[in-house]
PDB file of N, CA and C in Angstrom:
ATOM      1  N   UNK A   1       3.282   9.635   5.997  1.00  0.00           N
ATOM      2  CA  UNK A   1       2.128  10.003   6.778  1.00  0.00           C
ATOM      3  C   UNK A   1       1.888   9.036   7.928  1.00  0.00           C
ATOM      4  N   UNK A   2       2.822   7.875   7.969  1.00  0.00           N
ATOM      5  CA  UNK A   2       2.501   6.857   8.620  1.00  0.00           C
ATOM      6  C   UNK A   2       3.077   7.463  10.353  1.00  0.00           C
ATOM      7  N   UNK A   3       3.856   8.347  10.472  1.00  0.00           N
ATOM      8  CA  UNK A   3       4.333   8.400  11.829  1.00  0.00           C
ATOM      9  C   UNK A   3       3.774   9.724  12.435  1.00  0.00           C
ATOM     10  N   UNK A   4       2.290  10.434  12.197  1.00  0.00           N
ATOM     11  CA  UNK A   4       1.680  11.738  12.475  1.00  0.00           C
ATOM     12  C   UNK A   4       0.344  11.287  12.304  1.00  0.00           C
ATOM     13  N   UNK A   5      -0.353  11.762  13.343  1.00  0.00           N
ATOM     14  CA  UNK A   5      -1.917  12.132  13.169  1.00  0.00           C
ATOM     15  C   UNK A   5      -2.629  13.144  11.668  1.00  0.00           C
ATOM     16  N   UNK A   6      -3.169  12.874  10.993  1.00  0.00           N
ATOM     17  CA  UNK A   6      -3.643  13.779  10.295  1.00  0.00           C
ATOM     18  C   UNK A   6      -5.541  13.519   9.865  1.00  0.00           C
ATOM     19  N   UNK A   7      -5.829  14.592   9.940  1.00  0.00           N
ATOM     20  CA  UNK A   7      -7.445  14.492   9.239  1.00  0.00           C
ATOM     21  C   UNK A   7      -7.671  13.837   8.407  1.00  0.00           C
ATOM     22  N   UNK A   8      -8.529  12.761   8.996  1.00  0.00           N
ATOM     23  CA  UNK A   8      -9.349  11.778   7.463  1.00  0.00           C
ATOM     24  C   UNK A   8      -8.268  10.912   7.363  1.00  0.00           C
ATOM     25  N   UNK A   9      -7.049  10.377   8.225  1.00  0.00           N
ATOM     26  CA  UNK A   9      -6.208   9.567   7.938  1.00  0.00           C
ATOM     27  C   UNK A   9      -5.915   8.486   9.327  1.00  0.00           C
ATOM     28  N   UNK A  10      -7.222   8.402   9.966  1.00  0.00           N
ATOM     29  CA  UNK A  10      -7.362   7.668  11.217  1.00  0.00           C
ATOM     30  C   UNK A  10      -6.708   6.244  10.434  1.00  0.00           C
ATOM     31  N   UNK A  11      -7.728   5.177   9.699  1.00  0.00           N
ATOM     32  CA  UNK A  11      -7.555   4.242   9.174  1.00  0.00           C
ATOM     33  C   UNK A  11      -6.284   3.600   8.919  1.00  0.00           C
ATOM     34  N   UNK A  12      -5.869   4.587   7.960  1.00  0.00           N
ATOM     35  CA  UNK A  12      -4.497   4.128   7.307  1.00  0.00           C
ATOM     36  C   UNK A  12      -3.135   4.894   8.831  1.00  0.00           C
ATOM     37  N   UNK A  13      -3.313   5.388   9.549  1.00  0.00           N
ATOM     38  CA  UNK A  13      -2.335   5.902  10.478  1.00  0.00           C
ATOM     39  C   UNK A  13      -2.621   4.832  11.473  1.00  0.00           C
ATOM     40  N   UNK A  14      -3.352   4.151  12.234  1.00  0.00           N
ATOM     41  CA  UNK A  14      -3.335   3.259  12.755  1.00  0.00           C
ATOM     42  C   UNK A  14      -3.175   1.985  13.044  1.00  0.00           C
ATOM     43  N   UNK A  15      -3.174   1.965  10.675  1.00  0.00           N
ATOM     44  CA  UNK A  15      -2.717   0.388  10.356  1.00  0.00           C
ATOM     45  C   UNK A  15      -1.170   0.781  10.548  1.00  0.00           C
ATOM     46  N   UNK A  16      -0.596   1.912  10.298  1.00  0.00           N
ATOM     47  CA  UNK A  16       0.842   1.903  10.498  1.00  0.00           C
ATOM     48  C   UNK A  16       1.767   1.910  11.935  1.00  0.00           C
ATOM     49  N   UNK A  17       0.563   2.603  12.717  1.00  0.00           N
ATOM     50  CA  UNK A  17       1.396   2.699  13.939  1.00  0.00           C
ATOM     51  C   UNK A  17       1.282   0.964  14.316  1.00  0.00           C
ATOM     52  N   UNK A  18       0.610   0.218  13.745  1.00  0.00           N
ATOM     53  CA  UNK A  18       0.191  -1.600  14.304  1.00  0.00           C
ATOM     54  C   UNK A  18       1.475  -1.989  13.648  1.00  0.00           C
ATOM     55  N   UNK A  19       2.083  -1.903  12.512  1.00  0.00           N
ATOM     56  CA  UNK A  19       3.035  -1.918  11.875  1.00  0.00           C
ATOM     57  C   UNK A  19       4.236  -2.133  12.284  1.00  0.00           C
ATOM     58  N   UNK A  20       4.273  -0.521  13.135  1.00  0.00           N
ATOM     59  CA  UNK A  20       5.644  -0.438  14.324  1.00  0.00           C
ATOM     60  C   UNK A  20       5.844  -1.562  15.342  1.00  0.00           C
ATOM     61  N   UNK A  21       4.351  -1.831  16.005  1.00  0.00           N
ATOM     62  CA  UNK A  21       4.604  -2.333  17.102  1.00  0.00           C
ATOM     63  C   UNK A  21       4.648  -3.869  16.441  1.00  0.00           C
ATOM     64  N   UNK A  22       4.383  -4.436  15.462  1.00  0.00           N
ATOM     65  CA  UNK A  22       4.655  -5.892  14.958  1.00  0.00           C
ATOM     66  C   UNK A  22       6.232  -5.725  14.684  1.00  0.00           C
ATOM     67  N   UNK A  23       6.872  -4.874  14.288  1.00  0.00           N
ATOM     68  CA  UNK A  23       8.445  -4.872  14.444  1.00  0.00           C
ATOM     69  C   UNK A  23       8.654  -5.147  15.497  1.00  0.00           C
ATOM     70  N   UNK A  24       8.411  -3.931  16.552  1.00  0.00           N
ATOM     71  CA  UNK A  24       9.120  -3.902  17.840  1.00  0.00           C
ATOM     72  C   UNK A  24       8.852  -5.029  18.947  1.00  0.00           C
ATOM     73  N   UNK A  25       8.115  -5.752  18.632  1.00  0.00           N
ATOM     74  CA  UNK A  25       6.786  -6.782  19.493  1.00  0.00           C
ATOM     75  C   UNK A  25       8.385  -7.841  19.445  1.00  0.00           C
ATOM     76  N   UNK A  26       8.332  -8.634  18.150  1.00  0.00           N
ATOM     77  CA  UNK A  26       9.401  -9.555  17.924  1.00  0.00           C
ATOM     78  C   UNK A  26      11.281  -9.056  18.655  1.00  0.00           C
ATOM     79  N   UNK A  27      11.471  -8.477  18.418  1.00  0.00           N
ATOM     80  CA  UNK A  27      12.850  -7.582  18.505  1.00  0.00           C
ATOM     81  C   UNK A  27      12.967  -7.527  20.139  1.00  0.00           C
ATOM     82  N   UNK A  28      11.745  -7.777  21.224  1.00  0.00           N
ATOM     83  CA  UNK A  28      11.847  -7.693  22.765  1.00  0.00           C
ATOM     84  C   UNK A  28      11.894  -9.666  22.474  1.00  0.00           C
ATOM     85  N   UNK A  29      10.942  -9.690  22.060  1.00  0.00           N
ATOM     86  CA  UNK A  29      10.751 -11.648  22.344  1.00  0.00           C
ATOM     87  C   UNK A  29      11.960 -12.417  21.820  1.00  0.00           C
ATOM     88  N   UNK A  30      12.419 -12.128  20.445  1.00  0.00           N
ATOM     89  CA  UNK A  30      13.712 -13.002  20.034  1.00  0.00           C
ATOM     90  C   UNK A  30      14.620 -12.289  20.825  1.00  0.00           C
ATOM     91  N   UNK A  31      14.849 -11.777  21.191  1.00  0.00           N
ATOM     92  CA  UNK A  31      16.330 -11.023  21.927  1.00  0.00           C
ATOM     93  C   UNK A  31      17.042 -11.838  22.432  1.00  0.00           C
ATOM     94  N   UNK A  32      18.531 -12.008  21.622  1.00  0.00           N
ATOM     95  CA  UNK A  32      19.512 -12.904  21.755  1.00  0.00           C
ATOM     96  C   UNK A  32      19.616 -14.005  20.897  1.00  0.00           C
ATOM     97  N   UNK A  33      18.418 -14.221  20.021  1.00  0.00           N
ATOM     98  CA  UNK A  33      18.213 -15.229  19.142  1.00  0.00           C
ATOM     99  C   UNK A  33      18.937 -14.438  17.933  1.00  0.00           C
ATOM    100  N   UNK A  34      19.629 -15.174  17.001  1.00  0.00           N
ATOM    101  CA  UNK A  34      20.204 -14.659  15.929  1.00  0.00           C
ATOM    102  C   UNK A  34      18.830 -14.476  14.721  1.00  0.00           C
ATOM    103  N   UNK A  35      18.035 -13.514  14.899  1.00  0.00           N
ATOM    104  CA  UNK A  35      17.014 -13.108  14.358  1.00  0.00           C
ATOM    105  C   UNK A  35      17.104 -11.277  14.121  1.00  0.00           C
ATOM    106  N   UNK A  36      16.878 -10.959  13.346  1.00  0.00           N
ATOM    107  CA  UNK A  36      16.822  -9.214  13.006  1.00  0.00           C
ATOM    108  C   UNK A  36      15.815  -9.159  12.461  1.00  0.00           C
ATOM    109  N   UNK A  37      15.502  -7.545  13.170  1.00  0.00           N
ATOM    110  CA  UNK A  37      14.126  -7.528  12.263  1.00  0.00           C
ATOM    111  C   UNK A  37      14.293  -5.839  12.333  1.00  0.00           C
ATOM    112  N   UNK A  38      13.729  -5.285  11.368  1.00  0.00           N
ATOM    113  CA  UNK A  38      13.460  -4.047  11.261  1.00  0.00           C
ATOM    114  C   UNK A  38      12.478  -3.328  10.184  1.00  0.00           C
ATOM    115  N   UNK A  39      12.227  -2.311  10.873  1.00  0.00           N
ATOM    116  CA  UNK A  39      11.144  -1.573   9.816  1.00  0.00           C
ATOM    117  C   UNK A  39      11.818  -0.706   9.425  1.00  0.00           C
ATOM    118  N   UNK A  40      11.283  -0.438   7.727  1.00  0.00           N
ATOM    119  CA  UNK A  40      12.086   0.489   6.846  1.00  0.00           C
ATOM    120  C   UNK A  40      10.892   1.340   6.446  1.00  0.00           C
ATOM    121  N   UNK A  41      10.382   2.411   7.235  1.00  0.00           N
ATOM    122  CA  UNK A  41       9.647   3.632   7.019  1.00  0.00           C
ATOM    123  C   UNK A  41       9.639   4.304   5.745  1.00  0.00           C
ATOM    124  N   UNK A  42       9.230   4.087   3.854  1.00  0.00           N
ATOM    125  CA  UNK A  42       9.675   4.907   3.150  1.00  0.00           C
ATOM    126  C   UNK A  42       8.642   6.211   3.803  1.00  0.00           C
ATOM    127  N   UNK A  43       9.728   7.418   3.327  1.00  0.00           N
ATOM    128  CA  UNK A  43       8.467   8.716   2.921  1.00  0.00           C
ATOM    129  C   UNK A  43       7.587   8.670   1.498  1.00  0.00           C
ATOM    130  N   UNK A  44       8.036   9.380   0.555  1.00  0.00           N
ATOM    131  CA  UNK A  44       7.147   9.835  -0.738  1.00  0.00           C
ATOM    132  C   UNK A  44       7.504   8.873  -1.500  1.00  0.00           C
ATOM    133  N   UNK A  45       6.944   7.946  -1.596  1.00  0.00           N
ATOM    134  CA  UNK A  45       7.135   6.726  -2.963  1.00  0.00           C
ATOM    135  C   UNK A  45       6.612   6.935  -3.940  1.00  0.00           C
ATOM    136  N   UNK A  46       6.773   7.351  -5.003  1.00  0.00           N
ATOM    137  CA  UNK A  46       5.670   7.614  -6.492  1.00  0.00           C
ATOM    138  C   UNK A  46       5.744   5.781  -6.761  1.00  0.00           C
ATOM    139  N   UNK A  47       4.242   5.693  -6.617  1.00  0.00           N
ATOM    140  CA  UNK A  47       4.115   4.165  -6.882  1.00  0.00           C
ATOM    141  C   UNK A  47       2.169   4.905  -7.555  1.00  0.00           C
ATOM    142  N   UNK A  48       2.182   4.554  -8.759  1.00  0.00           N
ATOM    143  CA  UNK A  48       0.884   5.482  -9.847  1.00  0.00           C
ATOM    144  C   UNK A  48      -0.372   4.023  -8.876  1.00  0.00           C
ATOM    145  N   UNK A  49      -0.052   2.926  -8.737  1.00  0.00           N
ATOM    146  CA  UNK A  49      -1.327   2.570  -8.613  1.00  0.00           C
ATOM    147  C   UNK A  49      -1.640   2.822  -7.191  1.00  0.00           C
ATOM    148  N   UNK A  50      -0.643   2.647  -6.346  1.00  0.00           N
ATOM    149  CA  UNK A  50      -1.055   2.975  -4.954  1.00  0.00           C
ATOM    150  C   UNK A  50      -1.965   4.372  -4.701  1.00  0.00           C
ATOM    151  N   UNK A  51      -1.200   5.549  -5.259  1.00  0.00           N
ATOM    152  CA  UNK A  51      -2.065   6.661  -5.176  1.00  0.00           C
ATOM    153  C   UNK A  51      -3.399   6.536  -5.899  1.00  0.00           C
ATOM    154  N   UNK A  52      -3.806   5.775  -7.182  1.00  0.00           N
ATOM    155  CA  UNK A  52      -5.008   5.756  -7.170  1.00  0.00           C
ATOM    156  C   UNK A  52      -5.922   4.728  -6.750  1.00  0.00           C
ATOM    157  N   UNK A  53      -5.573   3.784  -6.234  1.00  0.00           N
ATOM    158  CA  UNK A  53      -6.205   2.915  -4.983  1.00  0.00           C
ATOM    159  C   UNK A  53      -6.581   4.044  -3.839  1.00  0.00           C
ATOM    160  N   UNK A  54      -5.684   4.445  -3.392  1.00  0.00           N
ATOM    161  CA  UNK A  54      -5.945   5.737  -2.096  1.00  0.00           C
ATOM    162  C   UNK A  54      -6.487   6.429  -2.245  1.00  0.00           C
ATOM    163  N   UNK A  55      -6.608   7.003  -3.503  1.00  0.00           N
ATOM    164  CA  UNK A  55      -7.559   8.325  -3.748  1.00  0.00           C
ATOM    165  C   UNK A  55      -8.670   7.550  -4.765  1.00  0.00           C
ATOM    166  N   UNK A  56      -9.144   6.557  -4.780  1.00  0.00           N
ATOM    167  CA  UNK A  56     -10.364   6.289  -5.682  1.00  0.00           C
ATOM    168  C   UNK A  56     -10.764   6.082  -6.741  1.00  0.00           C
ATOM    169  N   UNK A  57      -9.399   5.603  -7.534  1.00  0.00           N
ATOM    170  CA  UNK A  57      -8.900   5.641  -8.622  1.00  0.00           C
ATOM    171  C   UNK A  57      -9.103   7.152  -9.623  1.00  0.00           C
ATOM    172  N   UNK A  58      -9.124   8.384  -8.644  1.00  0.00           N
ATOM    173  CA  UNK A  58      -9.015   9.429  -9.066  1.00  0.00           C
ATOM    174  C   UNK A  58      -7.733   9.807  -9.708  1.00  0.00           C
ATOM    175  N   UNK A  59      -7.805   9.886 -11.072  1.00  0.00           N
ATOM    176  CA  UNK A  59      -6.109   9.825 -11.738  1.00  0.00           C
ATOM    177  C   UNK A  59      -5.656  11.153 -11.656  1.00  0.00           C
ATOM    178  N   UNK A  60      -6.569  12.369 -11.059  1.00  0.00           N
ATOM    179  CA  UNK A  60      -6.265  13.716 -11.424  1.00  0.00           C
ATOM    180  C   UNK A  60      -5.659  13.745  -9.994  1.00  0.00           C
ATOM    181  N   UNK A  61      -6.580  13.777  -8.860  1.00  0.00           N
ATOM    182  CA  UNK A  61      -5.978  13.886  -7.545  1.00  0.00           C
ATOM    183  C   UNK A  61      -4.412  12.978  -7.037  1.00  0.00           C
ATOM    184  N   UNK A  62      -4.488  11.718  -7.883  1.00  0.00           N
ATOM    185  CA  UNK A  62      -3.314  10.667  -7.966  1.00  0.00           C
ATOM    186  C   UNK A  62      -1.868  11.654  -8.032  1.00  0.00           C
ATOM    187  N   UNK A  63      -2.309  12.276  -9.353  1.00  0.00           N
ATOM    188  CA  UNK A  63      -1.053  12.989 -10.002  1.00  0.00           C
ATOM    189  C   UNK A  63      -0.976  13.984  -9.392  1.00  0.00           C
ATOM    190  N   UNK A  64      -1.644  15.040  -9.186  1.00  0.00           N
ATOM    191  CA  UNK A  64      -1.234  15.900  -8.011  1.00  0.00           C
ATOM    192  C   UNK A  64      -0.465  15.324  -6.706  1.00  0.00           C
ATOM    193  N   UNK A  65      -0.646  14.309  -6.354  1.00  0.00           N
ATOM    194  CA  UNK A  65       0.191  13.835  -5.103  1.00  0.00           C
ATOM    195  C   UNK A  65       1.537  14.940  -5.441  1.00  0.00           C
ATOM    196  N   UNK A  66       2.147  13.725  -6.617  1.00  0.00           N
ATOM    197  CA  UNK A  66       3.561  13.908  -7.079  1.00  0.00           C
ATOM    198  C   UNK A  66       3.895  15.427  -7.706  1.00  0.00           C
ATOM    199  N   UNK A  67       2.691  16.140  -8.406  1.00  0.00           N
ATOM    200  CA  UNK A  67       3.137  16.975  -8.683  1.00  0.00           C
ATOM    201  C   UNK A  67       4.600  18.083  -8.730  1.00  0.00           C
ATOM    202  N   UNK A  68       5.241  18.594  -9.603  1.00  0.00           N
ATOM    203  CA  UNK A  68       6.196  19.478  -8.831  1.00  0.00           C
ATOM    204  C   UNK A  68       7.482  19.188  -8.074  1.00  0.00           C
ATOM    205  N   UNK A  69       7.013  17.760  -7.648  1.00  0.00           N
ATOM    206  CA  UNK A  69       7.889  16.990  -6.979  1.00  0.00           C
ATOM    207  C   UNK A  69       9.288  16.654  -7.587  1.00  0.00           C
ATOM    208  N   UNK A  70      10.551  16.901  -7.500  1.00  0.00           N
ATOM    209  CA  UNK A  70      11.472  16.476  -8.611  1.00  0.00           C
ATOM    210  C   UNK A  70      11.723  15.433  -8.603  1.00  0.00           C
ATOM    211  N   UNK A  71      12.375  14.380  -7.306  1.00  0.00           N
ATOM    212  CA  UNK A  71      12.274  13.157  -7.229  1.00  0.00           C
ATOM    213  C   UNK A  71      11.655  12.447  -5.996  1.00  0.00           C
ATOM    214  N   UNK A  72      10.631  12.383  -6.512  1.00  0.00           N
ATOM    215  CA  UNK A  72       9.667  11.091  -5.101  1.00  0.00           C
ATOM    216  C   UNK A  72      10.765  10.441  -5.056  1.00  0.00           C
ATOM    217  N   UNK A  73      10.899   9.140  -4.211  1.00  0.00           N
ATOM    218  CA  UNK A  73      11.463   7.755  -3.966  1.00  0.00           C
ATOM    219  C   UNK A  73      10.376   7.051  -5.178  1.00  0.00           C
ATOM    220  N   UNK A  74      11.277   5.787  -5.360  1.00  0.00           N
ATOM    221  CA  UNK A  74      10.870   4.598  -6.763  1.00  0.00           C
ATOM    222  C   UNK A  74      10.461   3.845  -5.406  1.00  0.00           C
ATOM    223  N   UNK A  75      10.032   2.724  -5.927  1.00  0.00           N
ATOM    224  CA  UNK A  75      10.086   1.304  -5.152  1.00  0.00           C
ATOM    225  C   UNK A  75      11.505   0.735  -5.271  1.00  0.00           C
ATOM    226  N   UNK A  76      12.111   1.085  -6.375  1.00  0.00           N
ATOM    227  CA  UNK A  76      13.620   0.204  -6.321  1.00  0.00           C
ATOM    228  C   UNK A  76      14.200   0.697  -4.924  1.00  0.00           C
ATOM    229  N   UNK A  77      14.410   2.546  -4.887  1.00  0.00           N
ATOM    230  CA  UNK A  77      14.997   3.119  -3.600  1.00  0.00           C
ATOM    231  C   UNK A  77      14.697   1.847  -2.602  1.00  0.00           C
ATOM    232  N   UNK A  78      13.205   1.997  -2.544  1.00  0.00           N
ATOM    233  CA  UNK A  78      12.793   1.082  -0.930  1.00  0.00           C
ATOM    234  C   UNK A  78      13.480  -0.283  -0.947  1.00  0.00           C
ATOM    235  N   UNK A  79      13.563  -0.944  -2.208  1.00  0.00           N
ATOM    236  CA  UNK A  79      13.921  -2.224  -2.090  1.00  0.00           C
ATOM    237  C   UNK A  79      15.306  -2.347  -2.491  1.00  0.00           C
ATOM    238  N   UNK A  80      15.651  -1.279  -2.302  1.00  0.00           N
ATOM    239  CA  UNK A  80      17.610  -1.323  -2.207  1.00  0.00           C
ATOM    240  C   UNK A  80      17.591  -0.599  -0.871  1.00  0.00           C
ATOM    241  N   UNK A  81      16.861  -0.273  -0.042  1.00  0.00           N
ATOM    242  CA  UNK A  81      17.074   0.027   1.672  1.00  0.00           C
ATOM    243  C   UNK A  81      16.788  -1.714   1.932  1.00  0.00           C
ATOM    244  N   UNK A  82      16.018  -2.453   1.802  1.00  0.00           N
ATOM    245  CA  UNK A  82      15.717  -3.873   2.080  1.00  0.00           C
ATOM    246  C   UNK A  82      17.085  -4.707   1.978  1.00  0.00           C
ATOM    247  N   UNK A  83      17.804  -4.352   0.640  1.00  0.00           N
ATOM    248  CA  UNK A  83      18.895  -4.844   0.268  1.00  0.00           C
ATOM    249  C   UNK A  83      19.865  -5.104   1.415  1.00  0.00           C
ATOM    250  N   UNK A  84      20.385  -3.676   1.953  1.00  0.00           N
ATOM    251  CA  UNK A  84      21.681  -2.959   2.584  1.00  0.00           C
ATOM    252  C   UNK A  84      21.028  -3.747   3.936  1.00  0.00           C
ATOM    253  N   UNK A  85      19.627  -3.663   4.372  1.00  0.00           N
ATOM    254  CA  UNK A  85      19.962  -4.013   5.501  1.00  0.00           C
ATOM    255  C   UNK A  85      20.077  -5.267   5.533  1.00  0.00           C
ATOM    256  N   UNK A  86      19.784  -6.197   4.417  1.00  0.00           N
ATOM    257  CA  UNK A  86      20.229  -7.612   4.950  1.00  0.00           C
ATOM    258  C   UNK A  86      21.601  -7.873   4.456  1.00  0.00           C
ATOM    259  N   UNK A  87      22.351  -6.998   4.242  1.00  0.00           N
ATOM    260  CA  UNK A  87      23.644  -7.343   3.756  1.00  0.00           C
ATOM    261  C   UNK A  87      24.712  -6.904   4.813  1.00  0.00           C
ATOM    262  N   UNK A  88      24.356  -6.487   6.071  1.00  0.00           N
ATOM    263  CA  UNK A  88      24.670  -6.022   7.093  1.00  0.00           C
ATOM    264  C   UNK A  88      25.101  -7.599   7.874  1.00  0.00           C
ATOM    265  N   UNK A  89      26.533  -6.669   8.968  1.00  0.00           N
ATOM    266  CA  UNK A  89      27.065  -7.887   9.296  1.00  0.00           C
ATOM    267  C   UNK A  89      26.308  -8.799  10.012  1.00  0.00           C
ATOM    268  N   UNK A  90      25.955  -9.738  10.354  1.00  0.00           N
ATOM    269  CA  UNK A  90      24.974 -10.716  11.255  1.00  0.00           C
ATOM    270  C   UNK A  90      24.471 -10.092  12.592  1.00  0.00           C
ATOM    271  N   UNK A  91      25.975  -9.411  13.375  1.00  0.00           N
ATOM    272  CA  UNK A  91      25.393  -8.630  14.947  1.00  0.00           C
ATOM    273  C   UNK A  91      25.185  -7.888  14.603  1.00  0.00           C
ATOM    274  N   UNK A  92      24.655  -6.604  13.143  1.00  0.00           N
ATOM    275  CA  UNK A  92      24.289  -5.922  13.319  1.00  0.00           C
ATOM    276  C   UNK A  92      22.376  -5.961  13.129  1.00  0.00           C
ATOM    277  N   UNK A  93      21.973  -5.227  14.053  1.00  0.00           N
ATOM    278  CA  UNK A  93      20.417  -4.809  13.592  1.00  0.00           C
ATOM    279  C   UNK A  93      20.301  -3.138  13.356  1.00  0.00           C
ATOM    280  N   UNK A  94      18.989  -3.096  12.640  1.00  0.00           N
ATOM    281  CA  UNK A  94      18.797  -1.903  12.559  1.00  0.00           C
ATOM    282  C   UNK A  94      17.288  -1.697  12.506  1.00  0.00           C
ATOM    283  N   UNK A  95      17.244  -1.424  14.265  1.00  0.00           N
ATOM    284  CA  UNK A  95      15.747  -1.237  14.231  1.00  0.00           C
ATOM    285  C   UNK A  95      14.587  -0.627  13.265  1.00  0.00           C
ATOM    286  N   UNK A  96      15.148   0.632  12.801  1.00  0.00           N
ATOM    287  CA  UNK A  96      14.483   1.717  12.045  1.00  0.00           C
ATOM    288  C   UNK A  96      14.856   1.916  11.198  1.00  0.00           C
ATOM    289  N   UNK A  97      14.560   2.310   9.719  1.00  0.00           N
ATOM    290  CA  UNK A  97      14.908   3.267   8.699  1.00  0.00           C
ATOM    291  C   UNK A  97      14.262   4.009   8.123  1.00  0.00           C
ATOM    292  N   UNK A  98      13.858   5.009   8.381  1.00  0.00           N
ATOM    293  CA  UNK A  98      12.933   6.507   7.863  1.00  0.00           C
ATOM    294  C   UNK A  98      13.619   6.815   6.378  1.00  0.00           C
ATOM    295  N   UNK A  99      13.325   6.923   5.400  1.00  0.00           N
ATOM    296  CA  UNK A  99      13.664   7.309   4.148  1.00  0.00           C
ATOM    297  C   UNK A  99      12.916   8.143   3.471  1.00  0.00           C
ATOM    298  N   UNK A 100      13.235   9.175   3.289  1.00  0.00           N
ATOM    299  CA  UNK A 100      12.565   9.930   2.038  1.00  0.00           C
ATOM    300  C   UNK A 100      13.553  10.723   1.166  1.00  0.00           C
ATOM    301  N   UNK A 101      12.874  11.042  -0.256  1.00  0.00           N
ATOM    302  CA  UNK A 101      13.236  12.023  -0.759  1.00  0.00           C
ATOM    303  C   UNK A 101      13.993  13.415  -0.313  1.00  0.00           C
ATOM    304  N   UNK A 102      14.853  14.080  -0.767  1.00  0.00           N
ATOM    305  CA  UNK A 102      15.465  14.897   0.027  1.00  0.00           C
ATOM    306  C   UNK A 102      14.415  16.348  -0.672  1.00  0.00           C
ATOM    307  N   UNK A 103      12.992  16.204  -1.134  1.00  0.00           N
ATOM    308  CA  UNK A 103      12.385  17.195  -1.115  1.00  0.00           C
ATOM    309  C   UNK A 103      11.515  17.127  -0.528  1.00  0.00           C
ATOM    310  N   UNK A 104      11.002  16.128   0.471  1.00  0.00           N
ATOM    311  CA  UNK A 104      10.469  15.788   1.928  1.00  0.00           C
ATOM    312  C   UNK A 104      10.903  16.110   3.386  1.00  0.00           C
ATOM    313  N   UNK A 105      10.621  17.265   3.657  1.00  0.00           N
ATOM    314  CA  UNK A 105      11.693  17.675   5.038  1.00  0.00           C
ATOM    315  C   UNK A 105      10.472  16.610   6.012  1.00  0.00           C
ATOM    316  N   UNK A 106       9.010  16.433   5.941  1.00  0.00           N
ATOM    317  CA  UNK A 106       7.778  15.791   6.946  1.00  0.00           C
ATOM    318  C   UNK A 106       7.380  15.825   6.441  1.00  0.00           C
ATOM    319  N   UNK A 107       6.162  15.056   6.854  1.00  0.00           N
ATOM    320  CA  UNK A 107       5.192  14.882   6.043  1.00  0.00           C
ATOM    321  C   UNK A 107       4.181  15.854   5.262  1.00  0.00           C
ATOM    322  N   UNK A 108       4.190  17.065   6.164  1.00  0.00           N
ATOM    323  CA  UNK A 108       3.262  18.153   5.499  1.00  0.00           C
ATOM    324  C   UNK A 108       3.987  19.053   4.851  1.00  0.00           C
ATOM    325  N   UNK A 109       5.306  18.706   4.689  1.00  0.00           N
ATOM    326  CA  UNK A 109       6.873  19.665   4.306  1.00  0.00           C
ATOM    327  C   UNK A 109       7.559  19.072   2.904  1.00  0.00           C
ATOM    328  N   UNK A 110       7.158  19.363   1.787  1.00  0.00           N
ATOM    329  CA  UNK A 110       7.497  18.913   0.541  1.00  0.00           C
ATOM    330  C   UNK A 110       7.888  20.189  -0.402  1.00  0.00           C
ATOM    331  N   UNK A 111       9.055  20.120  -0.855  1.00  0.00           N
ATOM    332  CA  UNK A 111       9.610  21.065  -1.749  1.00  0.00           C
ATOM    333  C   UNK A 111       8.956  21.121  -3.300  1.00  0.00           C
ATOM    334  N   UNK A 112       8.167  21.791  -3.657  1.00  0.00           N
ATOM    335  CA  UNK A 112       7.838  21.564  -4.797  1.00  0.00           C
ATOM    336  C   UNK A 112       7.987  22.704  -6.126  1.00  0.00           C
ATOM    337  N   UNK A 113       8.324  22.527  -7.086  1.00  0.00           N
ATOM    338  CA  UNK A 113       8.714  23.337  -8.061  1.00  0.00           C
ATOM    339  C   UNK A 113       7.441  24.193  -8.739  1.00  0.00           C
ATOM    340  N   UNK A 114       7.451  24.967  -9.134  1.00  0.00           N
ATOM    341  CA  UNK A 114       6.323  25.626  -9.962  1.00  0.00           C
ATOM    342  C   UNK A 114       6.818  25.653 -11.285  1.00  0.00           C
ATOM    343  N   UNK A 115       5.497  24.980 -12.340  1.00  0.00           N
ATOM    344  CA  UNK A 115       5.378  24.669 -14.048  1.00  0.00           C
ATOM    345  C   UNK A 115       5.859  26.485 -14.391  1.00  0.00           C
TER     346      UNK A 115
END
């Protein structure tokens, strides 16, 4: 949700677009310095406390997030994208990495199964 405008999501869409530009801010200033930096965008992370921090510790609305969903992304996914990119050769950078689930086509675009 972090890279789209959506209703009632001013707050949290603006801490993300600040996000981008603290990547991209460094990546113009070190340029040429043997420094990398990049942002790794997950999509659908099933992470149980985050969704009920976000939703109010509402455990019903929480679980609906995921609902249906066959496989959200873990946190391991995200932190094995963290992995790969620092295991990358030294000249390489990689500004961006968008990741989601392959039942995430966007953000308002989620494949979901019916019980």
């Amino acid at each position: 949700m972090a890279r789209i405008a959506y209703e009632g999501g001013g707050g949290y869409t603006a801490a993300k677009h600040g996000v981008a530009v603290l990547t991209e801010t460094p990546c113009l200033e070190l340029c040429g310095q043997p420094v990398r930096v990049t942002e790794i965008a997950p999509g659908m992370v099933r992470t149980d406390e985050f969704a009920l921090r976000r939703l109010g510790g509402d455990r019903e609305r929480a679980e609906a997030v995921y609902a249906g969903v066959e496989e959200p992304l873990t946190a391991d996914d995200t932190a094995d994208c963290v992995s790969w990119v620092a295991t990358r050769p030294a000249h390489v950078n990689l500004d961006l990495i968008v990741v989601k689930p392959r039942a995430q086509a966007a953000q308002h675009k989620v494949a979901r199964t019916t019980p």
